[in-house]
Structures are given as structure tokens and as C-alpha cells.
Protein backbone atom coordinates (compact mmCIF):
# COMPACT_ATOMS: atom_id res chain seq x y z
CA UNK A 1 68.81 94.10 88.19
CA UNK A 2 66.26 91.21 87.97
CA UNK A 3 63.08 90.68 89.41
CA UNK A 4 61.12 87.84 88.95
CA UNK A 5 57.05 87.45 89.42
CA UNK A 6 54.66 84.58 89.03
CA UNK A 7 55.16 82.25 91.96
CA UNK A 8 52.41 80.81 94.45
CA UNK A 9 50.93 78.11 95.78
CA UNK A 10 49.52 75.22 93.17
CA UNK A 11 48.09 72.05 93.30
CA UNK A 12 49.53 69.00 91.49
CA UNK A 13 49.24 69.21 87.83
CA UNK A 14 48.55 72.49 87.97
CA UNK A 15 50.22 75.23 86.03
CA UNK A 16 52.32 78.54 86.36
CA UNK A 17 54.05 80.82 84.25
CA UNK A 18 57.24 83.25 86.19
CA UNK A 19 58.42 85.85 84.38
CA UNK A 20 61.83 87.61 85.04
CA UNK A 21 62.06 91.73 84.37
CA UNK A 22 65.26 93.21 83.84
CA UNK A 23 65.76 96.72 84.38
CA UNK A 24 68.88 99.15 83.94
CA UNK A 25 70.08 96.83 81.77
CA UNK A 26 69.20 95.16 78.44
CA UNK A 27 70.27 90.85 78.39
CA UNK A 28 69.72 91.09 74.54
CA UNK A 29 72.84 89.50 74.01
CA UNK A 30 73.08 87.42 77.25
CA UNK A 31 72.69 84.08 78.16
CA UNK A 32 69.51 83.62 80.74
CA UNK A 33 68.53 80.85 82.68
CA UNK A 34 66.11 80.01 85.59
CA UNK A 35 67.68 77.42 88.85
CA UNK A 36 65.96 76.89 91.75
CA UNK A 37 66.58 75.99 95.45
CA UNK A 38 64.09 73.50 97.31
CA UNK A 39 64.70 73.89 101.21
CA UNK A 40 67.94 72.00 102.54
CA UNK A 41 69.16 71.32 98.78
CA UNK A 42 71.61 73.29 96.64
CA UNK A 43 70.56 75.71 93.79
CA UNK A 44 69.96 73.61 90.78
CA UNK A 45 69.91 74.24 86.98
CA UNK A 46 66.14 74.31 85.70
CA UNK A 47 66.18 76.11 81.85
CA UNK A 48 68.52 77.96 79.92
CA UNK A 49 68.01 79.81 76.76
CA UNK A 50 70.78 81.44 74.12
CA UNK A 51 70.65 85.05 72.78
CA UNK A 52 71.13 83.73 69.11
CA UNK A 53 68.64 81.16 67.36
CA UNK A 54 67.68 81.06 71.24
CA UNK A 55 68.51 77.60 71.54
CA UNK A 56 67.20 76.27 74.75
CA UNK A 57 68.45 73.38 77.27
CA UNK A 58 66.39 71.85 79.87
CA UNK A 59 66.81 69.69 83.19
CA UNK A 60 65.99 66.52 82.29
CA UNK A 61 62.94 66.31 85.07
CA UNK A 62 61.51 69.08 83.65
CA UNK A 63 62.02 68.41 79.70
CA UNK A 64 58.30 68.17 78.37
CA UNK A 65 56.52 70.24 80.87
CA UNK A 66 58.52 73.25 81.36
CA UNK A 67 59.17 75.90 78.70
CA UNK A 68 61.76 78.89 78.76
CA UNK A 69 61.34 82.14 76.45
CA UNK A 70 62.24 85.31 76.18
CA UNK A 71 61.11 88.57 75.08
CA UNK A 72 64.21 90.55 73.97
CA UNK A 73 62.39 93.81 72.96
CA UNK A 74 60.75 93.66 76.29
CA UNK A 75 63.51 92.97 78.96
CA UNK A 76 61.55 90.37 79.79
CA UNK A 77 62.18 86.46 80.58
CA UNK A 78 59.83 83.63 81.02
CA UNK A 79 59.33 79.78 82.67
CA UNK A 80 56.16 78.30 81.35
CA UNK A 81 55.39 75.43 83.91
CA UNK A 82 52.95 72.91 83.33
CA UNK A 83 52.56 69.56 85.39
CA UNK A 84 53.68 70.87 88.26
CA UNK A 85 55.07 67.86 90.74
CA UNK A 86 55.47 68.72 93.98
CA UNK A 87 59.21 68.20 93.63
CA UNK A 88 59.30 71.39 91.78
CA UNK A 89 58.20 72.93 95.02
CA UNK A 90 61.55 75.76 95.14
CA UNK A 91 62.29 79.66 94.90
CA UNK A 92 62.61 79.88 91.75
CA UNK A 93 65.48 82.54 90.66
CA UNK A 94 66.52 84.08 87.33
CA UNK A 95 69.98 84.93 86.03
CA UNK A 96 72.21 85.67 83.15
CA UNK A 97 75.21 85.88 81.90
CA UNK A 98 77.34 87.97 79.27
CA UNK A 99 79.62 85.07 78.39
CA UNK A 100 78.06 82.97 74.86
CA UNK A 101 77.67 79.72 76.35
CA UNK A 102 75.40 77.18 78.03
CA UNK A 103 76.45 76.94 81.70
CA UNK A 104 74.82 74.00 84.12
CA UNK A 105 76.23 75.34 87.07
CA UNK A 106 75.09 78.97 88.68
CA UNK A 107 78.79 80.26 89.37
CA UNK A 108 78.67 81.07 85.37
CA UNK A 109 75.94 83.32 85.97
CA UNK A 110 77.30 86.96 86.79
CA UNK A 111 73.88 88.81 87.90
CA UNK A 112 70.44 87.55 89.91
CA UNK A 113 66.85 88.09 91.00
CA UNK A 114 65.43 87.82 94.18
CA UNK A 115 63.22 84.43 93.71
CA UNK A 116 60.13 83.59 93.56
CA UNK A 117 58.74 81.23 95.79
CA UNK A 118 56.62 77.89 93.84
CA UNK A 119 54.47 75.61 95.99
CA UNK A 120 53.13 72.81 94.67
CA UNK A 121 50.94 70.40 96.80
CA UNK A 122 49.96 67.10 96.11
């Protein structure tokens, strides 16, 4: 089970930081990633980050402003985001997966949080 915290309303330029708890279950060893889902579009890759070395990968419209990290002793996940555009405006969901590899598209993912909703206005 996921749930994720952090979201709100922002103005351009503007920061947040969401963080993604996981409880009954530890995602030591899983892949985790955030997508999101603007209104009338599809859910879209935003960060992904590895269990080992925790190499990250990024959506190239974020690359530079948005970080990923995670806290393995903690459960815990995280999406640093600075310069906030108000195309980022989404829910914002986390996810993982058991399987060792970077996955783009959210049918790799096996489990989910709720969302978080991120407004950003210009």
C-alpha cells in the first residue's frame, strides 16, 4: 500500500517536494517511480529510481528541475520539484515494481498510491 503526500496549489517557479509512504510492505528491492495524469491526458512517466546504485531516469521536461530519492530504511519515496511550470499541473501518483528494470510505461508497475493532486498557476 502507497500513499503519497505533498501536493497543493503553487505558483510558477515555485517549489514542492511529494513524498510516497509505503506500508505493509518494504520496496527495498523494488523499482519506484512517480507518473502523473493532467486532466483529459493519459498517465505519463515522470521519475524512476533503481533499488541498486539507485540509478535514476527522468522525463526529459522535467530533467534539471525535478529530483527522485528514496529512503530505503524508511519506506519512504520522494519527488523534489523545483520550477514548477504550469504544465506539471497533474495528480501525481507513486508506484513500484518487483521486476529489476527501468519501465517507461505504468502497466510495468504492479502496485499504486492514491495521487496527489499538484497545481501550479502561472
Amino acid at each position: 500500500h502507497l500513499v503519497e503526500s505533498g501536493g497543493g496549489l503553487v505558483q510558477a517557479g515555485g517549489s514542492l517536494r511529494l513524498s510516497c509512504a509505503a506500508t505493509g510492505r518494504t520496496f527495498s528491492r523494488h523499482f519506484m517511480a512517480w507518473f502523473r495524469q493532467g486532466e483529459g491526458k493519459e498517465r505519463e512517466f515522470v521519475a524512476s529510481i533503481a533499488w541498486l546504485h539507485n540509478g535514476t531516469y527522468y522525463l526529459d521536461s522535467v530533467k534539471g528541475r525535478f529530483t527522485i530519492s528514496r529512503d530505503n530504511a524508511k519506506n519512504m519515496l520522494y519527488l523534489q520539484m523545483n520550477g514548477l511550470k504550469p504544465d506539471d499541473t497533474a495528480v501525481y501518483y507513486c508506484a513500484g515494481t518487483t521486476a529489476n528494470m527501468q519501465n517507461y510505461y505504468a502497466s510495468g508497475y504492479d502496485y499504486w498510491g492514491q495521487g496527489t493532486q499538484v497545481t501550479v498557476s502561472s
